[in-house]
Protein backbone atom coordinates (compact mmCIF):
# COMPACT_ATOMS: atom_id res chain seq x y z
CA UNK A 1 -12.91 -24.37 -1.93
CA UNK A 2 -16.87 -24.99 -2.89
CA UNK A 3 -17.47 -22.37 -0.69
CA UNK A 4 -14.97 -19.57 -1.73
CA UNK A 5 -15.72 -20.23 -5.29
CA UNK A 6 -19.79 -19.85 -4.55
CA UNK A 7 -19.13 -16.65 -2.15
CA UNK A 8 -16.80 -15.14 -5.22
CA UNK A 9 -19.64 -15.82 -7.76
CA UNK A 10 -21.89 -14.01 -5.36
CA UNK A 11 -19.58 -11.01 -4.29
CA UNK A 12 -19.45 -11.05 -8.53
CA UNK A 13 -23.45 -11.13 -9.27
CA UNK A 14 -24.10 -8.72 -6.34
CA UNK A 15 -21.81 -6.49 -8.15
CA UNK A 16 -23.59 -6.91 -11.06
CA UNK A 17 -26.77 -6.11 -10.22
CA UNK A 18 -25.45 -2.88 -8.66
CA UNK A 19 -23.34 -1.52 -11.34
CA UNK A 20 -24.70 1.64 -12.94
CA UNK A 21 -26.30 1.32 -16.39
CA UNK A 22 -23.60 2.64 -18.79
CA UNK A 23 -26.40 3.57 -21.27
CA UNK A 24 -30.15 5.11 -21.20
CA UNK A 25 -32.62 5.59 -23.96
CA UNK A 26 -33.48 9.10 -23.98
CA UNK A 27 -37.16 10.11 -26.22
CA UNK A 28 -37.36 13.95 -25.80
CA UNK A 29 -40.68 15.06 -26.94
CA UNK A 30 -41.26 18.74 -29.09
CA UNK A 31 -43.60 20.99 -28.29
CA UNK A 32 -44.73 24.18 -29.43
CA UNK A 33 -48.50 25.79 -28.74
CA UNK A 34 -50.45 24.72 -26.53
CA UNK A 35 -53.67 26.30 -27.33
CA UNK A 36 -56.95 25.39 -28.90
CA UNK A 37 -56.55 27.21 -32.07
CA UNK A 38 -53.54 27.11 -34.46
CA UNK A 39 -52.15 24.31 -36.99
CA UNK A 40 -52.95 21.33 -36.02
CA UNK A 41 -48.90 20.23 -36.57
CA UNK A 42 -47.67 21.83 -33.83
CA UNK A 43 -50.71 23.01 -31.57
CA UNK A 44 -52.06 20.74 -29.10
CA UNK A 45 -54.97 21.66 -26.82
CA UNK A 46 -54.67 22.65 -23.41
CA UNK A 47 -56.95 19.45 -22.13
CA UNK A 48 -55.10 17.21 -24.37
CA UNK A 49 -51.70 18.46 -22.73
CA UNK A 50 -52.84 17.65 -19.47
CA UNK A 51 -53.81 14.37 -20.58
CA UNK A 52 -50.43 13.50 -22.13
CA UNK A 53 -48.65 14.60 -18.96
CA UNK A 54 -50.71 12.52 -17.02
CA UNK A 55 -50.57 9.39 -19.62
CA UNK A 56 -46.91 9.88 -19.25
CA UNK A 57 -46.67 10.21 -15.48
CA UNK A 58 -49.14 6.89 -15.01
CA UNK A 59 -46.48 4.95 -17.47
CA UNK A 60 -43.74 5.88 -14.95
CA UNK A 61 -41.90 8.27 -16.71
CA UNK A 62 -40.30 10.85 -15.25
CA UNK A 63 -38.60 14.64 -16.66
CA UNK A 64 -35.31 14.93 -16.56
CA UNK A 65 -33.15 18.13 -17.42
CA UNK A 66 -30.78 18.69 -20.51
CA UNK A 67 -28.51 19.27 -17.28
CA UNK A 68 -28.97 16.02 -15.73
CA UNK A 69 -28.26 14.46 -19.03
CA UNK A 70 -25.02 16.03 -19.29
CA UNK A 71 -24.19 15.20 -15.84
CA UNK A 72 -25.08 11.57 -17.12
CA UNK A 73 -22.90 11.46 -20.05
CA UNK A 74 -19.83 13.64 -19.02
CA UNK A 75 -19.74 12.81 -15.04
CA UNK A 76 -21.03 9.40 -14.54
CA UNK A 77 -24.55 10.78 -13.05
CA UNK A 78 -27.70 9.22 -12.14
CA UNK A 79 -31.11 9.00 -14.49
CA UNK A 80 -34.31 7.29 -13.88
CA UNK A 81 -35.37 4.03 -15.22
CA UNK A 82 -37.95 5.63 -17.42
CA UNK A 83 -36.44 9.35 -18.31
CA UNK A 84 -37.93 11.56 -20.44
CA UNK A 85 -37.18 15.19 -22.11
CA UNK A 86 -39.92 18.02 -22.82
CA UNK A 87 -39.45 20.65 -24.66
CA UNK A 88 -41.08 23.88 -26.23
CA UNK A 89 -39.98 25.45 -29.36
CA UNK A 90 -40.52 29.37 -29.79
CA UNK A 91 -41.74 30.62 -26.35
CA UNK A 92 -45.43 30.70 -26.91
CA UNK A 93 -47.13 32.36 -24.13
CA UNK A 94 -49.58 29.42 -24.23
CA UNK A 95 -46.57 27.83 -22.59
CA UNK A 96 -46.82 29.57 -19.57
CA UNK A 97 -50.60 30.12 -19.08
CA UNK A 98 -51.54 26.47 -20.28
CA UNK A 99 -48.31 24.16 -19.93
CA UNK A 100 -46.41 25.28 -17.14
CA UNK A 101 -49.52 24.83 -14.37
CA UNK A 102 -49.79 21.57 -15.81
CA UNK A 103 -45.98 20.55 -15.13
CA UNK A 104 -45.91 21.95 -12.01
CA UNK A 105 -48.73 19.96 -10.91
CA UNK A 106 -47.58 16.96 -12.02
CA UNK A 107 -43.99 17.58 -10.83
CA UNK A 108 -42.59 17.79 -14.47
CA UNK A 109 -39.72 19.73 -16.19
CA UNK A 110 -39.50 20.95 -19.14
CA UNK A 111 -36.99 23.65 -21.44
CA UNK A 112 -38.04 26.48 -23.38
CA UNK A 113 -36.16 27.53 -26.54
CA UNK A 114 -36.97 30.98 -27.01
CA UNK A 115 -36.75 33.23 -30.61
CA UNK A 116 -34.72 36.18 -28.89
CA UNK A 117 -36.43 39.17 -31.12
CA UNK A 118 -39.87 37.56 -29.84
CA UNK A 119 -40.05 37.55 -26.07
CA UNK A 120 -42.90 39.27 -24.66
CA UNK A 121 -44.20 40.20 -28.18
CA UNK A 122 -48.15 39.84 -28.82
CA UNK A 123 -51.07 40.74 -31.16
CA UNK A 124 -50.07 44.41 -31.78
CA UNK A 125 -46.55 43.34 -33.37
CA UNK A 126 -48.56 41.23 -35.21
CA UNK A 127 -47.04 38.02 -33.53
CA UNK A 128 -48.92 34.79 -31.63
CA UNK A 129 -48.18 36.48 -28.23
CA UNK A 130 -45.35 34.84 -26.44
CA UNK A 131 -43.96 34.78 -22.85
CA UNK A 132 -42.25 37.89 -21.47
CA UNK A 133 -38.76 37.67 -19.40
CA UNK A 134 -40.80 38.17 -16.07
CA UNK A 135 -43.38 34.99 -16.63
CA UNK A 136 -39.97 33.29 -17.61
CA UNK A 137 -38.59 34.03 -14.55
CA UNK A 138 -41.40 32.86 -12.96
CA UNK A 139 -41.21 29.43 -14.56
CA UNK A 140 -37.77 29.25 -13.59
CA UNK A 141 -37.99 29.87 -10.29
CA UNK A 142 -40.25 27.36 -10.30
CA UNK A 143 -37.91 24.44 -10.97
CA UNK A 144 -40.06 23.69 -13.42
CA UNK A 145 -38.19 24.93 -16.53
CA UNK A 146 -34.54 26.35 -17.86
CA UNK A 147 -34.63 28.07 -21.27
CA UNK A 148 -32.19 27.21 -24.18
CA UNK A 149 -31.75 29.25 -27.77
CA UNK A 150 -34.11 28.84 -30.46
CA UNK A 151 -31.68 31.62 -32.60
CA UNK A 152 -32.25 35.16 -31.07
CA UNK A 153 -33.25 36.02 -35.39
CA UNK A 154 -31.98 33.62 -37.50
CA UNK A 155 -35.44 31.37 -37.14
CA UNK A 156 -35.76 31.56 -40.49
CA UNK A 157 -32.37 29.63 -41.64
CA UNK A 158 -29.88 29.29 -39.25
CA UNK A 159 -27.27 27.70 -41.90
CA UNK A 160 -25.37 29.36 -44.24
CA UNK A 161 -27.14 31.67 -47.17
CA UNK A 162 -27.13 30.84 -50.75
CA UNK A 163 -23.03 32.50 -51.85
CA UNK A 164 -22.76 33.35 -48.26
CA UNK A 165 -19.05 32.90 -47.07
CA UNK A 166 -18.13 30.71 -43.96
CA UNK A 167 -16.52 33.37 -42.63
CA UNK A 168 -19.43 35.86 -43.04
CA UNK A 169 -21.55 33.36 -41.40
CA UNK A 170 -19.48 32.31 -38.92
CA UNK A 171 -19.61 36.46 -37.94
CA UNK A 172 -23.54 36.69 -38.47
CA UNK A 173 -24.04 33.34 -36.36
CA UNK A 174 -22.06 33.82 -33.40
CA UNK A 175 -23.00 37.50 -33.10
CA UNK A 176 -26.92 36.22 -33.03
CA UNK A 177 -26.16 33.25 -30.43
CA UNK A 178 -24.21 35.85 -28.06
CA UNK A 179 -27.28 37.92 -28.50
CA UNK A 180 -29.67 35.74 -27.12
CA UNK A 181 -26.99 34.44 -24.49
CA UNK A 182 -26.58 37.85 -22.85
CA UNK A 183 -30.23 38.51 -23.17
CA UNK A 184 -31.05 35.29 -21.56
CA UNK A 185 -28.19 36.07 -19.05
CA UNK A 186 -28.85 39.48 -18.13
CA UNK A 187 -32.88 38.93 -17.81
CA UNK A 188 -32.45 35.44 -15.61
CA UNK A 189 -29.20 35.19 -14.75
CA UNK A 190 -28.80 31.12 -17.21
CA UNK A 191 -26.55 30.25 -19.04
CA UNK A 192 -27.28 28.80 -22.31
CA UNK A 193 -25.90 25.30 -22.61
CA UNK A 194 -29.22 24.17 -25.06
CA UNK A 195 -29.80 25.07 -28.92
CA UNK A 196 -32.61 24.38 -30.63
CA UNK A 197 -32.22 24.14 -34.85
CA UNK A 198 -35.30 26.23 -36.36
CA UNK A 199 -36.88 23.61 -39.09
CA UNK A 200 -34.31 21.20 -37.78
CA UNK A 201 -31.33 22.75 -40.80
CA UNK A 202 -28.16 22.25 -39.67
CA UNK A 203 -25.12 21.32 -41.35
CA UNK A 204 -21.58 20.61 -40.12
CA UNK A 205 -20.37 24.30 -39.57
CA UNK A 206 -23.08 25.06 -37.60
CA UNK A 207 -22.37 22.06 -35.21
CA UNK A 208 -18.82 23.19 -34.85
CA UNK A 209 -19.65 26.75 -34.37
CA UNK A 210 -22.33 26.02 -31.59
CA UNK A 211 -19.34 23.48 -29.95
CA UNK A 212 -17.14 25.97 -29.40
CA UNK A 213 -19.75 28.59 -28.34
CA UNK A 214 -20.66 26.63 -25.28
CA UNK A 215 -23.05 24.43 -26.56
CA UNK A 216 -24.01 21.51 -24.85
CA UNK A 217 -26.74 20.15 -26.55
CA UNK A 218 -28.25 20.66 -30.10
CA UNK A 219 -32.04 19.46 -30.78
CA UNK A 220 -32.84 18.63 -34.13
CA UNK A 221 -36.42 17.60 -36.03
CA UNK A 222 -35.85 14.78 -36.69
CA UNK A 223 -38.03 11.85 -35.05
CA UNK A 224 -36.12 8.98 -33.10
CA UNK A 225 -34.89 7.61 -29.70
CA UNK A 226 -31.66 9.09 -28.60
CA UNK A 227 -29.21 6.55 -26.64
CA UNK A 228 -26.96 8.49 -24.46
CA UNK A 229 -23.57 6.78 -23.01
CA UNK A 230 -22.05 7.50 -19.99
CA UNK A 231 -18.54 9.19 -20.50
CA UNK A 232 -19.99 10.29 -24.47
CA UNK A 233 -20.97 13.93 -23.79
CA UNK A 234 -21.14 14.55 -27.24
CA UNK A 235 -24.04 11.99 -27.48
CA UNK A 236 -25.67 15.26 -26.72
CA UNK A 237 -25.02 16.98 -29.49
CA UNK A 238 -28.23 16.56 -33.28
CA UNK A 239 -30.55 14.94 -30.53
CA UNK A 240 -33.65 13.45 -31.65
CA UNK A 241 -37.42 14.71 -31.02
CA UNK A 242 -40.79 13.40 -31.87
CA UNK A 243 -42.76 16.43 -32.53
CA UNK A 244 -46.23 16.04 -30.84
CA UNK A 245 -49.26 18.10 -32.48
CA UNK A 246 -52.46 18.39 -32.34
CA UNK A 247 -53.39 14.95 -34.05
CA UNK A 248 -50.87 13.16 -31.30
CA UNK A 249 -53.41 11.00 -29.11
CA UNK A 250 -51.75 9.22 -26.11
CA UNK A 251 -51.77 5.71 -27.84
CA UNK A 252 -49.58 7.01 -30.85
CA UNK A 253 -47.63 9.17 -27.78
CA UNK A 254 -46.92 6.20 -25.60
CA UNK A 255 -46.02 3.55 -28.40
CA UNK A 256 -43.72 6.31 -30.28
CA UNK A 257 -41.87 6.60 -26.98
CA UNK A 258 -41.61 2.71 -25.82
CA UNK A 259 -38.06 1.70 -24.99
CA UNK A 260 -36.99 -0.61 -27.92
CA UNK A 261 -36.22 -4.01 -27.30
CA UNK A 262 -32.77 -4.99 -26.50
């Protein structure tokens, strides 16, 4: 009896120690320009980029996708014991001349959140130049990135205007996110599952809206850790970001981003 009681208690523990985590702590870091000139708040230098990425990848973290997260939370996926998200606000061209060789060399992914109205725009509209739909592709292709909506041009406020009706906005906001969805759709053949909030505004319409729009995921400004559950899909929805700028050194990087104890 001894015996079957020890061999249940060890059928039990094995069990235990193989059971899936039902819970990961997710820090998804914000980036915009990667250049050496620009505000220091959301520029960081190309050399100090490539020294993040490799801070990171020495600490044992690895990139995962918005997809893989959803997989995670709404099919009972796999993640990594250190996961991490990257993303890029605005589609910078910087991103693909100074980031993406950098994650592809370190076998990193990232997502872009592109302005719509802004893609492939430069200097003579009077713009910080920014990607075009054929470098996109490129990145793409790469495995390296997927791009999500940063508003197609609603950047400014993507929330309801001062004596604005809910139904005017719902019109104005929807038309904007199909916008960018067909754009993004027609240029690279993605979906757009990933939303970016310009300035981090939201409010409770806009969550709704962006739901039942096809939404998957919503990023906000705001600094934290993000714990996503498995079976909790909507754990996905006013994530987290720690914005990293210019002023970011890997110290400050690495202990904003430590798993908290449990």
């Amino acid at each position: 009896m001894n015996k079957l009681i020890t061999g249940i208690a060890s059928v039990i523990a094995a069990m235990t120690v193989l059971a899936p985590a039902r819970e990961a702590e997710i820090p998804v870091l914000m980036y915009h320009h990667i250049s050496d000139e620009g505000d220091a708040s959301v520029t960081l230098p190309p050399e100090r980029f490539e020294e993040q990425m490799k801070a990171l990848s020495d600490a044992g973290y690895t990139t995962v996708t918005f997809d893989e997260l959803y997989d995670y939370t709404a099919r009972g996926g796999e993640l990594p014991d250190k996961p991490i998200v990257i993303v890029f606000d605005d589609g910078y061209r910087s991103v693909y001349e100074n980031a993406f060789p950098v994650l592809e060399n370190y076998g990193m992914k990232a997502t872009a959140c592109v302005i719509g109205w802004s893609v492939g725009k430069d200097e003579r509209d009077n713009v910080i130049p920014h990607f075009d739909w054929d470098e996109a592709n490129e990145m793409i292709d790469s495995g390296v990135f997927t791009i999500g909506s940063h508003t197609y041009d609603m950047h400014d406020r993507a929330v309801k205007r001062d004596g604005e009706s809910a139904g005017d906005f719902t019109v104005r906001f929807t038309e904007d996110y199909n916008r960018l969805s067909d754009d993004i759709y027609r240029e690279t053949g993605g979906s757009v599952t990933v939303f970016a909030y310009p300035h981090g505004i939201y409010d409770e319409l806009t969550e709704s809206l962006l739901e039942n729009l096809g939404a998957r995921v919503t990023l906000t400004t705001d600094a934290g850790m993000n714990t996503v559950r498995r079976g909790h899909p909507e754990d996905l929805y006013l994530m987290k970001r720690y914005n990293i700028g210019g002023e970011t050194d890997n110290d400050a990087l690495l202990g904003a981003i430590k798993k908290r104890e449990k």
